[in-house]
C-alpha atoms as a PDB file:
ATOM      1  CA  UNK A   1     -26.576  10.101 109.870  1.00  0.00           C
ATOM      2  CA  UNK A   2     -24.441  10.086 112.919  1.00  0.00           C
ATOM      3  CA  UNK A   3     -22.034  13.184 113.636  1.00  0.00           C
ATOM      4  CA  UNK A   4     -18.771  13.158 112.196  1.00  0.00           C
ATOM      5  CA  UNK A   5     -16.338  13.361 115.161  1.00  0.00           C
ATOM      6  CA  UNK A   6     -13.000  14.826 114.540  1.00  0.00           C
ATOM      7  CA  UNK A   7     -10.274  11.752 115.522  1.00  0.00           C
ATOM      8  CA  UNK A   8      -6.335  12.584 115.971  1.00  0.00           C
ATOM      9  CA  UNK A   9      -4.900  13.978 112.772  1.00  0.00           C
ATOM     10  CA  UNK A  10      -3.014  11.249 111.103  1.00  0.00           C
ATOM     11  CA  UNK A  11      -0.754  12.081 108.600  1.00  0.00           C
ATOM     12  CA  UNK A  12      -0.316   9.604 105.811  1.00  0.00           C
ATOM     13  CA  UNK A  13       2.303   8.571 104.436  1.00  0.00           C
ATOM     14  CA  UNK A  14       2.521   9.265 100.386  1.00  0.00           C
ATOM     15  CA  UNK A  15       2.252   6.231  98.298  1.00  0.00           C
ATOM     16  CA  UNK A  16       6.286   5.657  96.668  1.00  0.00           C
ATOM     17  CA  UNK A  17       6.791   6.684  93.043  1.00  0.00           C
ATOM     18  CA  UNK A  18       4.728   4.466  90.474  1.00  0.00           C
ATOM     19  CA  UNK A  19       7.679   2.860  89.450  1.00  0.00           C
ATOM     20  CA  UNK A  20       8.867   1.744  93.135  1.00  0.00           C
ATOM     21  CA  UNK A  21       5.204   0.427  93.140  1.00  0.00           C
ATOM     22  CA  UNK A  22       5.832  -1.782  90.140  1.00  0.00           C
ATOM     23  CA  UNK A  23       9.114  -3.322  91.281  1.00  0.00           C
ATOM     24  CA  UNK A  24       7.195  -3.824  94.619  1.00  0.00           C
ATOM     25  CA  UNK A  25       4.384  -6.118  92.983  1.00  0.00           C
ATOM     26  CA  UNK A  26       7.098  -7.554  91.002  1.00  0.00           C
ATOM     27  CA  UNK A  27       9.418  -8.527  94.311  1.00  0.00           C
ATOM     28  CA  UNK A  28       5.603 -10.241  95.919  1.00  0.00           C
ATOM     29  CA  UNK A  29       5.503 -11.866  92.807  1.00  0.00           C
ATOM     30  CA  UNK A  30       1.429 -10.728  91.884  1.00  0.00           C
ATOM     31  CA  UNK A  31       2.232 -10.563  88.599  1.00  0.00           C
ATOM     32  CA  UNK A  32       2.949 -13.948  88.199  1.00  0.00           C
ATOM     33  CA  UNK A  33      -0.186 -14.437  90.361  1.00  0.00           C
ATOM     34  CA  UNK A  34      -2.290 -12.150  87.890  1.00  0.00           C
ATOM     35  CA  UNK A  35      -0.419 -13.629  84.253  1.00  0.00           C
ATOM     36  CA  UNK A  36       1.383 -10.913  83.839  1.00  0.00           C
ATOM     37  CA  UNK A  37       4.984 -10.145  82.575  1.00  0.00           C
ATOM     38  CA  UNK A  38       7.149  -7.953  84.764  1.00  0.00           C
ATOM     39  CA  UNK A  39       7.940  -6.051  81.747  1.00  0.00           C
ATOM     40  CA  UNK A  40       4.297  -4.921  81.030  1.00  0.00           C
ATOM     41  CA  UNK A  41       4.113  -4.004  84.890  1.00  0.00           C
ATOM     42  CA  UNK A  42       7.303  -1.473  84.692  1.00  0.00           C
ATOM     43  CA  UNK A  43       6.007  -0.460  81.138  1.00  0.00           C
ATOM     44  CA  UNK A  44       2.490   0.964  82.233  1.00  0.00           C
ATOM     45  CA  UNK A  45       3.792   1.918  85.368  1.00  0.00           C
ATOM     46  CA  UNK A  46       6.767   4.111  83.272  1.00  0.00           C
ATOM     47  CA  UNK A  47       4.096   5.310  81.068  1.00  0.00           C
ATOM     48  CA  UNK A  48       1.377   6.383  83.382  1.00  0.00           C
ATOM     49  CA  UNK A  49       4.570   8.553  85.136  1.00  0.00           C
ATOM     50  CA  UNK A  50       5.114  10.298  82.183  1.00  0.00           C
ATOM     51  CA  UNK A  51       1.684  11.013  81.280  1.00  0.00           C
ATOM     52  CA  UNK A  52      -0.235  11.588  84.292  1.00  0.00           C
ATOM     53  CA  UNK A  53       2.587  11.828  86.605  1.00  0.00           C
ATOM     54  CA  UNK A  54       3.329  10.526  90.287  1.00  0.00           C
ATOM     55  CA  UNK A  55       0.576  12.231  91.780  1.00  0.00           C
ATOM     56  CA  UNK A  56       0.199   9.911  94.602  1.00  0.00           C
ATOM     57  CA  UNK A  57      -1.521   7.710  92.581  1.00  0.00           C
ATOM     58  CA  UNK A  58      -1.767   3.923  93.092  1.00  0.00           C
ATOM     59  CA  UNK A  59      -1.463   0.876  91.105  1.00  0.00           C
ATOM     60  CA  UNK A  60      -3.507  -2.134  90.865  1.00  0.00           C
ATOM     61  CA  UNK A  61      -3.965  -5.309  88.871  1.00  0.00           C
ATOM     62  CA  UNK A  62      -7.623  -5.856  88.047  1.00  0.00           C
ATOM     63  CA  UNK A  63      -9.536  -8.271  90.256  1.00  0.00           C
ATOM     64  CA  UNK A  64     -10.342 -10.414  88.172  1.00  0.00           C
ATOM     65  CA  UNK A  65      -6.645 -11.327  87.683  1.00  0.00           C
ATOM     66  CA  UNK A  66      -6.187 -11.393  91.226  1.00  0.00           C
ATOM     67  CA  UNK A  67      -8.558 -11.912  93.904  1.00  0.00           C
ATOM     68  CA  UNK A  68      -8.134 -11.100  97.070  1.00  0.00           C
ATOM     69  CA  UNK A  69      -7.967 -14.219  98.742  1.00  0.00           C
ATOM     70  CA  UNK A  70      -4.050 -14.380  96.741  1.00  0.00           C
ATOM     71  CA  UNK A  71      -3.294 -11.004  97.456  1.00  0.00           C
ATOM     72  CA  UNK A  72      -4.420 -11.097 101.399  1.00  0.00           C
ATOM     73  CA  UNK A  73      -1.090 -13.395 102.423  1.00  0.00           C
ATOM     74  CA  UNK A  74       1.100 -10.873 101.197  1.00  0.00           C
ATOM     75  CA  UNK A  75       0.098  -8.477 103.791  1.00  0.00           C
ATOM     76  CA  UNK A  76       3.129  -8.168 106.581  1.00  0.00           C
ATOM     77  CA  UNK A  77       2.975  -6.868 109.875  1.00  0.00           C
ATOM     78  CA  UNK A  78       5.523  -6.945 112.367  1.00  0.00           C
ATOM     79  CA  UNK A  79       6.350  -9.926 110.268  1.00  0.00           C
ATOM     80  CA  UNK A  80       3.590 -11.566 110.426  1.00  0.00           C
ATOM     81  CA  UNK A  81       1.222 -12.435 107.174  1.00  0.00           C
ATOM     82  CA  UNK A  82      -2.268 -11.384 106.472  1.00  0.00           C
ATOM     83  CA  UNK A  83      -5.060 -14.152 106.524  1.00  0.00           C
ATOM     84  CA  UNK A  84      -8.652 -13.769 105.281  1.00  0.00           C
ATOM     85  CA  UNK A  85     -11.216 -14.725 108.241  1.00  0.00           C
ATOM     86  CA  UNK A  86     -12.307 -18.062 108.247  1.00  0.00           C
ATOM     87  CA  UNK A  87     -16.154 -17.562 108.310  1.00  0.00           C
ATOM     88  CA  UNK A  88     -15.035 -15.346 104.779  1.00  0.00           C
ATOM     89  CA  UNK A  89     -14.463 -18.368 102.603  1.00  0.00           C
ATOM     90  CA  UNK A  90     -16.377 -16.851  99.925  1.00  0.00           C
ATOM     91  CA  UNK A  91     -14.092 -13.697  99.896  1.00  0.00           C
ATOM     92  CA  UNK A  92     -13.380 -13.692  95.681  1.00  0.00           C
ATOM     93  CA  UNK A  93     -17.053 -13.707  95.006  1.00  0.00           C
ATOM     94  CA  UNK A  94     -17.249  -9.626  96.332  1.00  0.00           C
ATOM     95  CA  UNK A  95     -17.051  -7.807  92.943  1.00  0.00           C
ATOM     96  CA  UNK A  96     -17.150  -4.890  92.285  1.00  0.00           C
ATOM     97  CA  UNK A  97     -20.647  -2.834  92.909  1.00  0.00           C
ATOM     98  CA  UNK A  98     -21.742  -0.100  90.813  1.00  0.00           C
ATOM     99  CA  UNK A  99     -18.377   0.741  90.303  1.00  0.00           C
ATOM    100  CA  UNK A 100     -16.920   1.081  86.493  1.00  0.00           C
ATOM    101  CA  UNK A 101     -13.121  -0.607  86.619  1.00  0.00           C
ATOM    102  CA  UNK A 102     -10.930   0.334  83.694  1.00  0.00           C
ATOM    103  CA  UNK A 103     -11.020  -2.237  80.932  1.00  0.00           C
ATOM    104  CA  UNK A 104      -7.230  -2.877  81.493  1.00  0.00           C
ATOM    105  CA  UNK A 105      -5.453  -5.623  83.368  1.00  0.00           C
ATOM    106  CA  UNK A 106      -3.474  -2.478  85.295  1.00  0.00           C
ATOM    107  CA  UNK A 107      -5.110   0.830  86.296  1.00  0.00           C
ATOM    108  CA  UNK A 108      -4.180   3.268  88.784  1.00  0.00           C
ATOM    109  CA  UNK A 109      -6.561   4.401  91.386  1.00  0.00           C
ATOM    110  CA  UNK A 110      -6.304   8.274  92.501  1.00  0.00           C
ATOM    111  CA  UNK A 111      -6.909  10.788  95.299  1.00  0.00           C
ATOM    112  CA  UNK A 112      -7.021   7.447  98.000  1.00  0.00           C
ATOM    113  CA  UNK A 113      -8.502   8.688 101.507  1.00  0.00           C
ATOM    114  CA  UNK A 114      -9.286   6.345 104.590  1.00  0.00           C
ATOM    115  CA  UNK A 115     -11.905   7.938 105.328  1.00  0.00           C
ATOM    116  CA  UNK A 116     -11.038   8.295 109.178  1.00  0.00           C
ATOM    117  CA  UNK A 117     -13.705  11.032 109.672  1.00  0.00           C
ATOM    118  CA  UNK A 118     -16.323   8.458 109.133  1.00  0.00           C
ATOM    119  CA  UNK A 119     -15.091   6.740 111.501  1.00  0.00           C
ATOM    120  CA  UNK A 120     -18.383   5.057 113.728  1.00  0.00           C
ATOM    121  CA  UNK A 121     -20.324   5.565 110.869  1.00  0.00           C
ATOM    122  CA  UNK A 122     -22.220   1.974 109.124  1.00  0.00           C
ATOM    123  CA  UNK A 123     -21.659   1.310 105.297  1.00  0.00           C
ATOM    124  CA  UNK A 124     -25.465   2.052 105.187  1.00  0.00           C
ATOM    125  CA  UNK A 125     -24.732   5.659 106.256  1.00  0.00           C
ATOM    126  CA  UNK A 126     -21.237   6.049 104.184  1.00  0.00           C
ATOM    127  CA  UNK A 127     -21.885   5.056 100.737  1.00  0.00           C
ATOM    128  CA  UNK A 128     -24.340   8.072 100.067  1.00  0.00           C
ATOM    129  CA  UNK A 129     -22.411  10.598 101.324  1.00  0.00           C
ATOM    130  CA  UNK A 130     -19.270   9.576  99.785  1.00  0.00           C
ATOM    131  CA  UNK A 131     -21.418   9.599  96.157  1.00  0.00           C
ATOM    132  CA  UNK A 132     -22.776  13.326  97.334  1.00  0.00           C
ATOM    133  CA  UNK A 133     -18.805  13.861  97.522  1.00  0.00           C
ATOM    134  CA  UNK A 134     -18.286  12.528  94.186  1.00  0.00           C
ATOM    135  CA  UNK A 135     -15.837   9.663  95.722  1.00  0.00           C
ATOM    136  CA  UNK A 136     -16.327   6.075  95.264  1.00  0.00           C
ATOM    137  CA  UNK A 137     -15.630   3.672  97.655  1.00  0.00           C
ATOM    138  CA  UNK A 138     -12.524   1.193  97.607  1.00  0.00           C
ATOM    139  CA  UNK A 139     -12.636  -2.310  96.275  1.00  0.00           C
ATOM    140  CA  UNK A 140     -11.366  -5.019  98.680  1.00  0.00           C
ATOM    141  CA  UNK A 141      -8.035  -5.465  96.333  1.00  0.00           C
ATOM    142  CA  UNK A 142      -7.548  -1.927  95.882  1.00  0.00           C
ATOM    143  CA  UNK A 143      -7.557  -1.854  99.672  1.00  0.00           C
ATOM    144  CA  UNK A 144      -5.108  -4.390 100.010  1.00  0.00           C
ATOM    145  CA  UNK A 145      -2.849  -2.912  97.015  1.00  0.00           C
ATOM    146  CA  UNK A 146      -2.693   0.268  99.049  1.00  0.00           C
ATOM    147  CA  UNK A 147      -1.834  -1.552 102.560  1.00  0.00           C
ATOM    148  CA  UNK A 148       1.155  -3.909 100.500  1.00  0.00           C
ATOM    149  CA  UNK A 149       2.278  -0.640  98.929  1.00  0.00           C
ATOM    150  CA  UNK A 150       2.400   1.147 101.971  1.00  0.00           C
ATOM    151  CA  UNK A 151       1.724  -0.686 105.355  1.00  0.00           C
ATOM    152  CA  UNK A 152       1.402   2.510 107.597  1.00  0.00           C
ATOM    153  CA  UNK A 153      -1.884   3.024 106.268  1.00  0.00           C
ATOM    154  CA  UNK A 154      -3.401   0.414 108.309  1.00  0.00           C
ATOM    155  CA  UNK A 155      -2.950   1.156 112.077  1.00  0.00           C
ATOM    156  CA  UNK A 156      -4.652   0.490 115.080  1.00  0.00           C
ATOM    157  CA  UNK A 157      -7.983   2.308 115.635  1.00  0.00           C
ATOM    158  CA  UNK A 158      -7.442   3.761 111.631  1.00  0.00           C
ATOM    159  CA  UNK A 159      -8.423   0.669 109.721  1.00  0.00           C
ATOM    160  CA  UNK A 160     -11.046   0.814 106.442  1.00  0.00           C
ATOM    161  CA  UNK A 161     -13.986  -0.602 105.111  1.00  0.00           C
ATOM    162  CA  UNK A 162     -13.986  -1.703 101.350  1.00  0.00           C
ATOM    163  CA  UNK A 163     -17.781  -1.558 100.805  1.00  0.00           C
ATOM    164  CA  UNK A 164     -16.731  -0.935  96.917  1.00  0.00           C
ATOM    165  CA  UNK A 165     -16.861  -4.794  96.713  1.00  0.00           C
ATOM    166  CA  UNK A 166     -20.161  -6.508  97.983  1.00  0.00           C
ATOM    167  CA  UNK A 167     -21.917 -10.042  97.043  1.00  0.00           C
ATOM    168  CA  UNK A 168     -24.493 -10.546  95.098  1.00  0.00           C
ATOM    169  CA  UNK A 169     -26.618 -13.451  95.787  1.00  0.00           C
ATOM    170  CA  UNK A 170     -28.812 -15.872  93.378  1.00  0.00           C
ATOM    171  CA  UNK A 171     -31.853 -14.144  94.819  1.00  0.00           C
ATOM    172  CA  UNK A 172     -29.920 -10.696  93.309  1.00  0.00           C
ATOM    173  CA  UNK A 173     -30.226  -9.440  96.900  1.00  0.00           C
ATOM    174  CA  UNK A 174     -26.949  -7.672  98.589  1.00  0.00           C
ATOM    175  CA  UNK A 175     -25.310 -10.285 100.857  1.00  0.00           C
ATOM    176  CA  UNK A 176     -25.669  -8.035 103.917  1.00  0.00           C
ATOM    177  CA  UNK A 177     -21.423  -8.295 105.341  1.00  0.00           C
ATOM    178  CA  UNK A 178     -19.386  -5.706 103.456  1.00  0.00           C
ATOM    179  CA  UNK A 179     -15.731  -6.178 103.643  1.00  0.00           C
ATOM    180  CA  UNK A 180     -12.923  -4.321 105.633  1.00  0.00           C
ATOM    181  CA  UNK A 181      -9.290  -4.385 106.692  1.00  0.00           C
ATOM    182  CA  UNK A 182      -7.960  -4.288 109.873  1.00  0.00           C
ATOM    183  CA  UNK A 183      -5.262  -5.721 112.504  1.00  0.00           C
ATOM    184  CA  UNK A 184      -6.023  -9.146 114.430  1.00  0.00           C
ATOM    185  CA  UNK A 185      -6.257  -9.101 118.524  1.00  0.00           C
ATOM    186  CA  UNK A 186      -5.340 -12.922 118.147  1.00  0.00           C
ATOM    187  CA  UNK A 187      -8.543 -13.602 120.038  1.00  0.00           C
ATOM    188  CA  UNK A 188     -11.135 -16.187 118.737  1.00  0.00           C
ATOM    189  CA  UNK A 189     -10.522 -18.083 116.027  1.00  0.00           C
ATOM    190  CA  UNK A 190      -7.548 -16.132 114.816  1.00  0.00           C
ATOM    191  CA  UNK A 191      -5.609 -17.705 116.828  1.00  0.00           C
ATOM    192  CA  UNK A 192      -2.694 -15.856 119.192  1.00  0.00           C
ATOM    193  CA  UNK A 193      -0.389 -16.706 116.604  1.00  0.00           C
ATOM    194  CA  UNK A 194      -2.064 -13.864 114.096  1.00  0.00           C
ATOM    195  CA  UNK A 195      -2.167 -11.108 117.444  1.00  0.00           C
ATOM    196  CA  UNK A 196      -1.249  -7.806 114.979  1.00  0.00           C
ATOM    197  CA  UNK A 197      -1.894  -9.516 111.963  1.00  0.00           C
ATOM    198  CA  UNK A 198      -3.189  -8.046 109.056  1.00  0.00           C
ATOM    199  CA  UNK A 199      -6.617  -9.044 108.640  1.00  0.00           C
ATOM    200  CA  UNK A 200      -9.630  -9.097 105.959  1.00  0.00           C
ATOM    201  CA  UNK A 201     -12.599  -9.523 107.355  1.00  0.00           C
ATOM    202  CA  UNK A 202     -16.377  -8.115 106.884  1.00  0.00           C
ATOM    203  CA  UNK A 203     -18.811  -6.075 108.985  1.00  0.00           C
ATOM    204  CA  UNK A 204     -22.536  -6.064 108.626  1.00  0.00           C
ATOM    205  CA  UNK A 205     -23.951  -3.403 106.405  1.00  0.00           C
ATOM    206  CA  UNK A 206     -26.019  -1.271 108.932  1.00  0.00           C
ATOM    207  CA  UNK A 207     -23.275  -1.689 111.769  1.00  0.00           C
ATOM    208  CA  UNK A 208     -21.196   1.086 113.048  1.00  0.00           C
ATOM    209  CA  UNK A 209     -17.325   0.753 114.392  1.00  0.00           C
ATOM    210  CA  UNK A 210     -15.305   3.530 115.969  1.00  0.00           C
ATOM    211  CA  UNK A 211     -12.554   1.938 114.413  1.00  0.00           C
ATOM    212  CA  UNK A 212     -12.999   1.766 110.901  1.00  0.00           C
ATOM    213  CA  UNK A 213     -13.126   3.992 107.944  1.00  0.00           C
ATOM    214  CA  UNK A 214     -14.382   4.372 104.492  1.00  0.00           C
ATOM    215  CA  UNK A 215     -11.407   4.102 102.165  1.00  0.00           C
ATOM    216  CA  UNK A 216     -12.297   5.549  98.892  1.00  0.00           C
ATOM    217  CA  UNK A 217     -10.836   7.286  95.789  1.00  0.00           C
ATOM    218  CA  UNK A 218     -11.712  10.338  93.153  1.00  0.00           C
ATOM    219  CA  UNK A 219     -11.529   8.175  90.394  1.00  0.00           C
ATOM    220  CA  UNK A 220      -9.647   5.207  87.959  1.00  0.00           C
ATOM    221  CA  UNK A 221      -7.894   5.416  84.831  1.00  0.00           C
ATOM    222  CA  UNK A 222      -6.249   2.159  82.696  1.00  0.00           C
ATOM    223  CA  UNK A 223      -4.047   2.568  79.895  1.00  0.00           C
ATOM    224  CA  UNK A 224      -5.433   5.790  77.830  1.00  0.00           C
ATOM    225  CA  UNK A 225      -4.726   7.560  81.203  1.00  0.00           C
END
């Protein structure tokens, strides 16, 4: 387990009110993506204020409504879209891994951390200590939900890891990349064009990067709340 080395206090930003979130989702259009009508977004996003609050809470459309490969282009920064990585064409087949999802088509995730103090530390090291914290680790959409609800969470050298989704293969072995979120260089096969891009990409399960995170919550709730 490598030492966790203090980085530069970031302060981030708190997530806007649950109903800002909704109209947000709305104005990208995912719930069209994800079948949904607007009205049931604003309903359960109303009703989850006034039962649990807007305690910095997020909200997110179930996966399997929306992968991530149509929730990826949303992504802006500096104006430019988010792409997946084209060696990643398998992207919607990381599912969630030993992680229980509300069964509802919206769910709010809570007590979100990027995990920059594990920063340089591999997935390998990060998923045990984050269970011995009681946190579980983000799911590649959750990721992205947080970074289209509020962009500032994804800066340079304080991007995340996502290893809450992984792929399982027909062998039922672990593919070994686990996926992340971070900003394009616009070197390789990027392309300039995508230079401060948001990217999705993946990272090998027992390699470390100074650079990225462990984003990861303190727990779910659907519609009981």
């Amino acid at each position: 387990m490598p030492e966790t080395t203090p980085a530069t206090p970031t302060v981030l930003p708190a997530l806007p009110a649950l109903s800002t979130q909704a109209e947000r989702l709305i104005e990208l259009g995912v719930h069209e993506l994800a079948g949904l009508p607007a009205g049931e977004v604003r309903a359960f996003a109303e009703a989850a204020a006034a039962l649990a609050g807007d305690d910095g809470a997020l909200l997110a459309v179930h996966p399997d409504l929306v992968p991530a490969s149509a929730l990826a282009p949303l992504l802006r920064r500096d104006g430019k879209p988010g792409f997946v990585v084209t060696d990643m064409p398998d992207v919607d087949r990381f599912a969630p891994c030993a992680i229980q999802l509300p069964d509802a088509r919206l769910y709010l995730v809570t007590g979100l951390d990027r995990g920059d103090h594990m920063a340089n530390w591999s997935p390998e090291e990060a998923l045990p200590a984050l269970t011995k914290e009681d946190r579980a680790p983000l799911l590649l959409t959750e990721g992205i939900h947080w970074v289209l609800q509020q962009p500032a969470v994804l800066e340079r050298n304080h991007c995340f890891m996502t290893i809450g989704s992984r792929l399982r293969k027909a062998s039922g072995t672990l593919d070994a990349r686990t996926p992340a979120i971070w900003i394009s260089n616009g070197t390789g096969r990027d392309g300039r064009e995508r230079r401060d891009a948001p990217k999705v990409g993946w990272c090998w399960w027992g390699n470390r990067h100074t650079w990225l995170g462990f984003a990861s919550a303190t727990g779910r709730r659907g519609q009981d709340l």
